[in-house]
Protein backbone atom coordinates (compact mmCIF):
# COMPACT_ATOMS: atom_id res chain seq x y z
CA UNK A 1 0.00 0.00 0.00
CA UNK A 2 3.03 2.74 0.69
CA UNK A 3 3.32 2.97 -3.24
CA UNK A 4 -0.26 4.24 -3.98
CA UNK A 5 0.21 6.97 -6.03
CA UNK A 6 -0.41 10.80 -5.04
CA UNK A 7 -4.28 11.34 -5.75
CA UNK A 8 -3.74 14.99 -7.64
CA UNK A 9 -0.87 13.27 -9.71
CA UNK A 10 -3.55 10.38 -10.76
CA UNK A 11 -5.69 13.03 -11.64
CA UNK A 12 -3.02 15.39 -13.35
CA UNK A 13 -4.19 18.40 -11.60
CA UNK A 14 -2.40 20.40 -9.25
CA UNK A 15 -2.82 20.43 -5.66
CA UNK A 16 -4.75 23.69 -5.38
CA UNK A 17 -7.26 22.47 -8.75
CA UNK A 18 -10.31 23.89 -8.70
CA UNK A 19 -13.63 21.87 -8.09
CA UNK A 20 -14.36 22.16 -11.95
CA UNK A 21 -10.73 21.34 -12.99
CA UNK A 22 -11.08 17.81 -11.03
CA UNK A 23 -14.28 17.17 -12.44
CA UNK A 24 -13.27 17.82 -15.93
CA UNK A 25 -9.94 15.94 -15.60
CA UNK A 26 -11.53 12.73 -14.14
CA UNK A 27 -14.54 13.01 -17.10
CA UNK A 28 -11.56 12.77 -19.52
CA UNK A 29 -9.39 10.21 -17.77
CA UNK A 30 -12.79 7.67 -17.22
CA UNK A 31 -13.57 7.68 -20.41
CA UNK A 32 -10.03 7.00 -21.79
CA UNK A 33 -9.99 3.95 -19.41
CA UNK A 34 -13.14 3.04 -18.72
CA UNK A 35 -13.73 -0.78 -19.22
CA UNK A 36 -16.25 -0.40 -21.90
CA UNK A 37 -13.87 1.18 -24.21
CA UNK A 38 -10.87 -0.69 -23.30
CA UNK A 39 -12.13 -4.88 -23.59
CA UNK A 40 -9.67 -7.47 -21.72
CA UNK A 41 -7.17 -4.64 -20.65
CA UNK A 42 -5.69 -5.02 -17.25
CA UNK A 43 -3.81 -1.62 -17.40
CA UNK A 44 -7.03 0.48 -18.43
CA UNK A 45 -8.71 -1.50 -15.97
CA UNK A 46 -6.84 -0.58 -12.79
CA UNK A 47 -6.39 3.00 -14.08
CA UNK A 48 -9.91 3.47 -14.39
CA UNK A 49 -10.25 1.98 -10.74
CA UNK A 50 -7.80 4.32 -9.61
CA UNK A 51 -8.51 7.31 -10.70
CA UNK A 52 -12.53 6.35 -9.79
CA UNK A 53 -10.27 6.10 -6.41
CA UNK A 54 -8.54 9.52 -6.56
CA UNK A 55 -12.24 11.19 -7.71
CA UNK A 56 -13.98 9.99 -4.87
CA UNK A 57 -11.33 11.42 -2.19
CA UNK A 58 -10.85 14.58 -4.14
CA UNK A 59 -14.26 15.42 -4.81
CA UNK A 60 -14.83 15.20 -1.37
CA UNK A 61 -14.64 18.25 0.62
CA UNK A 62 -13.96 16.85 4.02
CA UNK A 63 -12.73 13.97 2.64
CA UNK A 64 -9.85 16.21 0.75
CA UNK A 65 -9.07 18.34 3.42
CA UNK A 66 -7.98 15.25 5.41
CA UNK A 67 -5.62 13.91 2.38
CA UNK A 68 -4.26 17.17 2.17
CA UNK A 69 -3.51 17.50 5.58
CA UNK A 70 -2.42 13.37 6.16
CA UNK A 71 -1.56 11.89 3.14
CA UNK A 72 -3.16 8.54 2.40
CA UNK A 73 -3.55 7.54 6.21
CA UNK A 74 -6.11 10.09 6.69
CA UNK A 75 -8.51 8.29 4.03
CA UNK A 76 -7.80 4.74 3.82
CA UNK A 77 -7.67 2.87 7.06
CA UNK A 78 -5.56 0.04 5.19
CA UNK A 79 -2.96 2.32 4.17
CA UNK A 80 0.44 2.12 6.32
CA UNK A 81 -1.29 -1.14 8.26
CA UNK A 82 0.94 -4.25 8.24
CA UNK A 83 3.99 -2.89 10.48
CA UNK A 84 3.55 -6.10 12.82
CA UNK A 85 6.57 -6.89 15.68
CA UNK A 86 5.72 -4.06 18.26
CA UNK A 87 4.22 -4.94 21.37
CA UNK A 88 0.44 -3.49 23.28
CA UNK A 89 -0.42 -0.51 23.87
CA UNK A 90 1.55 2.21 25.25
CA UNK A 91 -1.35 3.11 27.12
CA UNK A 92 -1.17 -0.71 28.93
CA UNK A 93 -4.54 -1.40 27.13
CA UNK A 94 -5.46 -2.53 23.65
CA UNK A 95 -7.11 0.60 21.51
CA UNK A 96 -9.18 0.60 18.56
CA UNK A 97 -7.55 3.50 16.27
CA UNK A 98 -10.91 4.14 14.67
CA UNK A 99 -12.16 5.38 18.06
CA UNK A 100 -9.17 8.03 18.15
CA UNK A 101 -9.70 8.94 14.71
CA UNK A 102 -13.46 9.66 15.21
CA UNK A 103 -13.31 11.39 18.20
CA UNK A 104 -10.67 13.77 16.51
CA UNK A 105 -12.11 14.57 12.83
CA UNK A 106 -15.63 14.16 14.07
CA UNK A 107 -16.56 10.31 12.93
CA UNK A 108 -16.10 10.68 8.98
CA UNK A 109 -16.45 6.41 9.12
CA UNK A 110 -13.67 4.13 6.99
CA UNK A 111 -11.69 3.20 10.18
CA UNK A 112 -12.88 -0.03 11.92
CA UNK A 113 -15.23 -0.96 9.28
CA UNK A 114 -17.75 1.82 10.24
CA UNK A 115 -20.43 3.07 8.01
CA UNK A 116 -19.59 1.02 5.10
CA UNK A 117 -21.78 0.82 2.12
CA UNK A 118 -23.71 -2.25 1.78
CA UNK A 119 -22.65 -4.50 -1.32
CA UNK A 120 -26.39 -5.74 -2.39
CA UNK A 121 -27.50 -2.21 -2.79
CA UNK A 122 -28.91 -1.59 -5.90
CA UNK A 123 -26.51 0.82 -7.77
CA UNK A 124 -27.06 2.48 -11.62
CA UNK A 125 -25.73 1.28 -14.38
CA UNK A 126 -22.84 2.99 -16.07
CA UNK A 127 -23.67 6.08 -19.20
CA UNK A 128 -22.63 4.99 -22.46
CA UNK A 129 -22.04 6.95 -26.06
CA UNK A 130 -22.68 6.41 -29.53
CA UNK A 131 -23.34 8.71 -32.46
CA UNK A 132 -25.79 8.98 -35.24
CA UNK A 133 -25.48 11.36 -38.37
CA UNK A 134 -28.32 13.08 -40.02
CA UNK A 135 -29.11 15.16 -42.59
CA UNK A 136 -29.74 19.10 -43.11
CA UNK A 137 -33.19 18.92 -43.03
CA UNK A 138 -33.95 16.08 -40.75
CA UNK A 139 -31.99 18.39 -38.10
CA UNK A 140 -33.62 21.34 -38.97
CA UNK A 141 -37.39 19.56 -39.00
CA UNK A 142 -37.01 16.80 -36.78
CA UNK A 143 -36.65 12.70 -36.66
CA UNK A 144 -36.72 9.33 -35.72
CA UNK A 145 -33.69 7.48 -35.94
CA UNK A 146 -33.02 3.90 -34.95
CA UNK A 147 -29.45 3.29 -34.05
CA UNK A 148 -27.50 0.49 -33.17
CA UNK A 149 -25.12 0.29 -30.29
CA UNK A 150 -23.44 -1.97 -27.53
CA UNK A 151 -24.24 -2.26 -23.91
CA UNK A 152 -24.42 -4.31 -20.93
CA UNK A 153 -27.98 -5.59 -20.32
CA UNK A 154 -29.06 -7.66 -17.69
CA UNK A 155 -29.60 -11.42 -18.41
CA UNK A 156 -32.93 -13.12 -18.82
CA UNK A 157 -32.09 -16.29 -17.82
CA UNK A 158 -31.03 -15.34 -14.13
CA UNK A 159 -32.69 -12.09 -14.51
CA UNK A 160 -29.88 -10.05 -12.99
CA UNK A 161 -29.27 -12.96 -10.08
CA UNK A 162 -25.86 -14.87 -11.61
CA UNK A 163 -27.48 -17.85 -10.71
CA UNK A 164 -28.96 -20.89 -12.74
CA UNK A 165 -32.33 -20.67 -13.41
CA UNK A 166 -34.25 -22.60 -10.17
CA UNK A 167 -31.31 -21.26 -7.75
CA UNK A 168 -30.51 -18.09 -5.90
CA UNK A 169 -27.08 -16.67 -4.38
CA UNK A 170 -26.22 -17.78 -0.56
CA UNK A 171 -25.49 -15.55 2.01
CA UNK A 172 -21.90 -15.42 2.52
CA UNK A 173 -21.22 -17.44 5.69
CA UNK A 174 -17.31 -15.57 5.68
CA UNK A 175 -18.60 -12.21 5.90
CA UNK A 176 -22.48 -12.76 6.64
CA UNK A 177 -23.83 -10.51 4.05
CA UNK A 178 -21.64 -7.68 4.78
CA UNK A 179 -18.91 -8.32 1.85
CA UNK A 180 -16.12 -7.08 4.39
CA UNK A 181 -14.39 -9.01 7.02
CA UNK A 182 -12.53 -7.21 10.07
CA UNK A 183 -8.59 -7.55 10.12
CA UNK A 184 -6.98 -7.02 13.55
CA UNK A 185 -3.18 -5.72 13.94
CA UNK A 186 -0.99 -4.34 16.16
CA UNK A 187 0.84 -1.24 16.20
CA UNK A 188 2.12 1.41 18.51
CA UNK A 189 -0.95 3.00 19.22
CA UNK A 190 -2.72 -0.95 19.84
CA UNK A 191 -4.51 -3.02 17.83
CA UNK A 192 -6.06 -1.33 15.20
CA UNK A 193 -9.11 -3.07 13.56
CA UNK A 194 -9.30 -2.45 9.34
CA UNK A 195 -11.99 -3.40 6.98
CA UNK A 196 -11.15 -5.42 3.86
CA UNK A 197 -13.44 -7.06 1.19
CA UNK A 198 -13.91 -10.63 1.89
CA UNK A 199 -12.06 -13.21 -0.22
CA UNK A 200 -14.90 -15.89 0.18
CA UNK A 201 -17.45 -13.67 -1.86
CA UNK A 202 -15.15 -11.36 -3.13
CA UNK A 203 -16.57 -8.51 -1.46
CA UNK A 204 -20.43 -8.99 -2.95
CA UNK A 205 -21.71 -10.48 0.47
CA UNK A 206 -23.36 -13.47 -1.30
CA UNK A 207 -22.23 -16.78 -3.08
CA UNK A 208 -23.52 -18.45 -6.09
CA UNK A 209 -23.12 -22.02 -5.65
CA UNK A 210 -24.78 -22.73 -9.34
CA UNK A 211 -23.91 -19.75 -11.64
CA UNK A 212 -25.85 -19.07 -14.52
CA UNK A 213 -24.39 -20.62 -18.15
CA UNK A 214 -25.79 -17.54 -20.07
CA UNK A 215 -23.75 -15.23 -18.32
CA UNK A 216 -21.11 -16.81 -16.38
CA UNK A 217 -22.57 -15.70 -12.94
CA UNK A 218 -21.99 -12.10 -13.73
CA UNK A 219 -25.93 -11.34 -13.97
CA UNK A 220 -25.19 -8.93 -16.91
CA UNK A 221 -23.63 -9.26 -20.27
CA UNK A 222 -23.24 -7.38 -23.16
CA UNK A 223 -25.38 -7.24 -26.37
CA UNK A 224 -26.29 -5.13 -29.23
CA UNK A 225 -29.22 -3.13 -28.76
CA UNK A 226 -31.51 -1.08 -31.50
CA UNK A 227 -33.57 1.44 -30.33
CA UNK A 228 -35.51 4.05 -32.37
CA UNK A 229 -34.85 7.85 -30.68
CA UNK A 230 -36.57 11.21 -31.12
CA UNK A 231 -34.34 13.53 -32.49
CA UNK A 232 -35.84 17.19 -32.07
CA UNK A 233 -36.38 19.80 -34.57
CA UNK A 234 -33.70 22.53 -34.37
CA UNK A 235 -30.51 20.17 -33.41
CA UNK A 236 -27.22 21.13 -34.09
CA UNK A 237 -23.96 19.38 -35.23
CA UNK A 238 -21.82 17.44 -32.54
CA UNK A 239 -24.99 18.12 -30.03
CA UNK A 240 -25.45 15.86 -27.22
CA UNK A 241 -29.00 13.62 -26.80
CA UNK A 242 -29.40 12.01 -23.86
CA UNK A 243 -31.84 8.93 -23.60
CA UNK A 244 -32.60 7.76 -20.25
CA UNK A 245 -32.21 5.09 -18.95
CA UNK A 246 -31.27 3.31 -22.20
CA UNK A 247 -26.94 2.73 -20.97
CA UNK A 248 -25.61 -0.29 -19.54
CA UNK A 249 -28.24 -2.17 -16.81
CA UNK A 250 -27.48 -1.21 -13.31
CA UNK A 251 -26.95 -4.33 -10.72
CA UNK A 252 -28.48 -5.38 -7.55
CA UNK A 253 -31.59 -3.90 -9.45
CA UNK A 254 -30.45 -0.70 -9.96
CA UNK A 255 -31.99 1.44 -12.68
CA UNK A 256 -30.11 1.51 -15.74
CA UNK A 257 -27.59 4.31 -16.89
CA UNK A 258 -28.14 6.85 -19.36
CA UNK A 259 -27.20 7.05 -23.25
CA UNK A 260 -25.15 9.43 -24.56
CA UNK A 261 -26.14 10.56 -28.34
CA UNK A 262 -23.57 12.80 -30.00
CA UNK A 263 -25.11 14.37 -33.51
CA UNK A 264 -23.31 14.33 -36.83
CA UNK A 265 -25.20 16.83 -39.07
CA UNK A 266 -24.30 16.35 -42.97
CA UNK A 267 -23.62 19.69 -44.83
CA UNK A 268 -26.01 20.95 -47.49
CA UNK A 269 -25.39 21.42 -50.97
CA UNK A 270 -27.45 25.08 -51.00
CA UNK A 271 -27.64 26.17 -46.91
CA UNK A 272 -25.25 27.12 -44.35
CA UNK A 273 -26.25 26.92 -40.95
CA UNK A 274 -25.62 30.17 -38.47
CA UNK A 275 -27.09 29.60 -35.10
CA UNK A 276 -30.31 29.60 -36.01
CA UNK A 277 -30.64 31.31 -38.74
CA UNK A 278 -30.04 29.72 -42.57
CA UNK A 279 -27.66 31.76 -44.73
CA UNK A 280 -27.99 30.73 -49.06
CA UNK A 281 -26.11 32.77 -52.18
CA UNK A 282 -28.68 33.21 -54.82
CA UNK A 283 -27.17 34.04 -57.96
CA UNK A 284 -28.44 36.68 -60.82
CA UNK A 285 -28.34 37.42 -64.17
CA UNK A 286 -26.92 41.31 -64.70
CA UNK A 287 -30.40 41.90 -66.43
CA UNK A 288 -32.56 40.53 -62.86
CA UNK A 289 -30.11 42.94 -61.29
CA UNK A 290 -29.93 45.80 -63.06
CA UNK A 291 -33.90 45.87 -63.53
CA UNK A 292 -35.75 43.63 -61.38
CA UNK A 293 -37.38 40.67 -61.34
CA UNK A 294 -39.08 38.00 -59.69
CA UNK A 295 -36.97 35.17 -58.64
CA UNK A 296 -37.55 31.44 -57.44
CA UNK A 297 -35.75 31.05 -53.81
CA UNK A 298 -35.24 27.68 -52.03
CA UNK A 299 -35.87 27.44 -48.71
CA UNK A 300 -35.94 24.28 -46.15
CA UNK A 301 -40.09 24.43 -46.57
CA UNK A 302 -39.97 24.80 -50.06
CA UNK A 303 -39.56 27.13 -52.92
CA UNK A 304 -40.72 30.77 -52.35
CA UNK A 305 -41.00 33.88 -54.79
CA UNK A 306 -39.11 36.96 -54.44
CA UNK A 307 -39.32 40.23 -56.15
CA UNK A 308 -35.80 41.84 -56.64
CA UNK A 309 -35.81 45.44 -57.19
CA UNK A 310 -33.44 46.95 -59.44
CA UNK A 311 -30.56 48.25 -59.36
CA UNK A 312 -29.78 45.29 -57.11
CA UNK A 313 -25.79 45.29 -56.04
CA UNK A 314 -23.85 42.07 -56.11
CA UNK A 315 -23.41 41.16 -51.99
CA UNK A 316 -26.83 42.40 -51.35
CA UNK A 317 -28.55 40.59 -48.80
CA UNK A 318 -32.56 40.12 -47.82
CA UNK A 319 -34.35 38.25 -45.36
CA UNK A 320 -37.04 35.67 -45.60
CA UNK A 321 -38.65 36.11 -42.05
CA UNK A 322 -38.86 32.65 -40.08
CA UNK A 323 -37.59 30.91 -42.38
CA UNK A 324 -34.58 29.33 -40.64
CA UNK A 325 -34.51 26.62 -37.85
CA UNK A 326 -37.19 26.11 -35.13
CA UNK A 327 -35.75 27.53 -31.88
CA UNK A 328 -34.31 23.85 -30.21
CA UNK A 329 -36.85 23.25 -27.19
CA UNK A 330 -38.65 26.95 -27.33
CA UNK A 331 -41.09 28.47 -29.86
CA UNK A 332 -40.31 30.63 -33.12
CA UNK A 333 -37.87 29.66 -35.61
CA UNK A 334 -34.70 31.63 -37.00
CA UNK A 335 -34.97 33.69 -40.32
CA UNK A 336 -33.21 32.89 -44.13
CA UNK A 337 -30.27 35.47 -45.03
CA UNK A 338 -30.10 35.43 -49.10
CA UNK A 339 -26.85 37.23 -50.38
CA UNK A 340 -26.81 38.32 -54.20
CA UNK A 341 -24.63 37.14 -56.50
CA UNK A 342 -23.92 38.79 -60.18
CA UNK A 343 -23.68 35.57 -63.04
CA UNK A 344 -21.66 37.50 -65.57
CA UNK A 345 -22.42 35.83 -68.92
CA UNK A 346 -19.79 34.20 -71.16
CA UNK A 347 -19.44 32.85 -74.45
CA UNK A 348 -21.52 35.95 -76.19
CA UNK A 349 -22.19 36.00 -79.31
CA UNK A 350 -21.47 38.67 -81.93
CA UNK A 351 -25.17 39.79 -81.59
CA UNK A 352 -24.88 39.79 -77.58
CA UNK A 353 -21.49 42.00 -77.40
CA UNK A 354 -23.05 44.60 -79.92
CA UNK A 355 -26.14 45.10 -77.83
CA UNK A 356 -23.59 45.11 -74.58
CA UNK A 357 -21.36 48.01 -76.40
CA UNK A 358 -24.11 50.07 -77.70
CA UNK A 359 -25.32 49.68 -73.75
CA UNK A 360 -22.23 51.08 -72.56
CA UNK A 361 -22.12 53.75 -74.95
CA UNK A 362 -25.61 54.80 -73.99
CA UNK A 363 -24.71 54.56 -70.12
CA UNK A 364 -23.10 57.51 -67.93
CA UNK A 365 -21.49 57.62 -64.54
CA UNK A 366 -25.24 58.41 -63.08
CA UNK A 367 -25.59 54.89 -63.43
CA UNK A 368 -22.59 53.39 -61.84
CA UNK A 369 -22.75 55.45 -58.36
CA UNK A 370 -19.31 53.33 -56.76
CA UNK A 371 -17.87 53.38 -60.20
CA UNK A 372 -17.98 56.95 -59.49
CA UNK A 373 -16.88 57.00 -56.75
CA UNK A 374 -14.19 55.42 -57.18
CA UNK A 375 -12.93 57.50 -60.13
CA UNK A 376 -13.37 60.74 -57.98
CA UNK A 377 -11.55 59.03 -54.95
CA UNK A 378 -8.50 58.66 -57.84
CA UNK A 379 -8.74 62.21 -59.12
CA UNK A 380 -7.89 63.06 -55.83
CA UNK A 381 -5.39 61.04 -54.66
CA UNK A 382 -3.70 61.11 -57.95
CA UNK A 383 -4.57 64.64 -59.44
């Protein structure tokens, strides 16, 4: 035990982290070795254990201020315990250290056995993840998606119990029920009394003479699940679902955890996607421009009419009104941004560039205001 890591080093924070800044470093560091993700490895296994170990000290007020202030000692009882050869009690009687510790730091349990949790609780299932992609529309209108995934579900032959059908688990007769057993040693201060997960059940509190063939005694196993999900109008890309109670089964007949749906939304061809509003280029002939006209606009509902006035600039930009995305869990919906765009025509004809030169030579700087502009803002810079 006297090589357990430091807890903030598990963690990769610094001693004086923030509440937030543990939270977010254990969220990454369980899901990079959470079982789940990592089958059959023994390494991700005991680093998911141990930081799940560091997490539950640190996130702890109390339970941090005593690590900071003792080290290991003050939040494991089995830590340091082992240091056999001295004799009683230098008090002439034998003590329980628990007692001490107790009466000190006000009875915060761990030392002597005290207070601890019982292992036929029920207790939730785990979250999982997965990911779906959808389209433009279907995000911007709404679906139903059925997607596939992994997950630990609880087995129908023992229903949840580990045990072959027409059996049930034992009570432990090691540890009656409890799943710990009390170790007595001596040290300086006395015996000290320490509470350890029993090796006969392995710390469940029950045995299972008969285990079940479908799942190896374990209760659970995993299996590919299909659900169909409700994905809401007005979702955006890499958005997070959550479906409850649809993770891995809990045990002891715990509720289930939660699933975790990340959203992949597929470009479009025509839209672009701005909060919630829908931005589209809608191009124009330099005739629609320069005098008008009424013009076919798509929009996610459909195609709508427009009536361009003239003189219309190339970069222009008008707004459909609520015609963008429904507002994601609230009423209303966004609004459609069109910008203009000038199609300059090529591969005239002779016919065509006539008509074009006569135009120019009919036209005056009245009706090119920036190319005005522009040739005053020359004349005086340049003389």
């Amino acid at each position: 035990m006297a090589d357990k890591r430091d807890y903030y080093e598990v963690m990769g924070v610094s001693k004086g982290a923030s509440d937030d800044e543990i939270k977010k470093a254990y969220r990454q560091a369980a899901k990079k070795y959470h079982p789940d993700l990592n089958p059959g490895n023994a390494e991700a296994e005991a680093k998911f254990k141990e930081v799940n170990e560091a997490y539950e000290v640190l996130s702890d007020k109390d339970k941090r201020a005593r690590y900071d202030q003792f080290g290991h000692a003050g939040v494991d009882p089995n830590y340091g315990a082992g240091a056999g050869g001295y004799g009683g009690s230098p008090f002439g009687q034998d003590i329980d250290l628990g007692d001490i510790f107790n009466s000190v730091f006000g009875g915060f349990g761990g030392f002597g056995g005290r207070r601890s949790a019982n292992p036929n609780a029920p207790r939730r299932g785990t979250d999982i993840e997965t990911s779906v992609s959808i389209s433009f529309d279907e995000a911007v209108k709404g679906c139903k998606k059925e997607i596939s995934y992994n997950a630990v579900v609880t087995c129908k032959e023992c229903n949840g119990s580990g045990a072959e059908k027409g059996t049930s688990p034992k009570v432990c007769s090691a540890c009656h029920g409890t799943g710990q057993v009390t170790v007595s040693q001596r040290t300086p201060f006395g015996v000290v009394q320490t509470a350890r997960a029993c090796d006969n059940c392995r710390g469940t509190g029950k045995v299972i003479e008969k285990p079940c063939r479908a799942c190896s005694g374990q209760g659970r196993h995993k299996s590919t699940r299909k659900i169909e999900i409700n994905i809401p109008a007005g979702v955006n890309n890499e958005q997070l679902l959550n479906v409850s109670s649809q993770g891995n089964a809990g045990t002891n007949g715990g509720p289930a955890g939660d699933l975790r749906v990340y959203i992949t939304v597929k470009p479009h061809p025509i839209f672009e996607r701005r909060g919630d509003d829908i931005w589209c280029e809608l191009p124009l002939t330099y005739t629609q421009a320069a005098l008008g006209a009424e013009v076919v606009v798509p929009t996610v509902d459909g195609k709508v009419s427009y009536s361009v006035h003239d003189g219309t600039q190339p970069g222009d930009v008008f707004k459909l009104k609520g015609k963008g995305v429904p507002h994601l869990n609230g009423r209303g919906r966004g609004d459609q941004y069109v910008r203009v765009t000038i199609d300059v025509p090529r591969n005239l004809s002779s016919k065509q560039k006539e008509i074009l030169k006569e135009f120019e030579k009919a036209s005056s700087e009245k009706n090119y205001s920036k190319r005005k502009s522009f040739s005053d803002l020359i004349k005086k810079i340049f003389g």
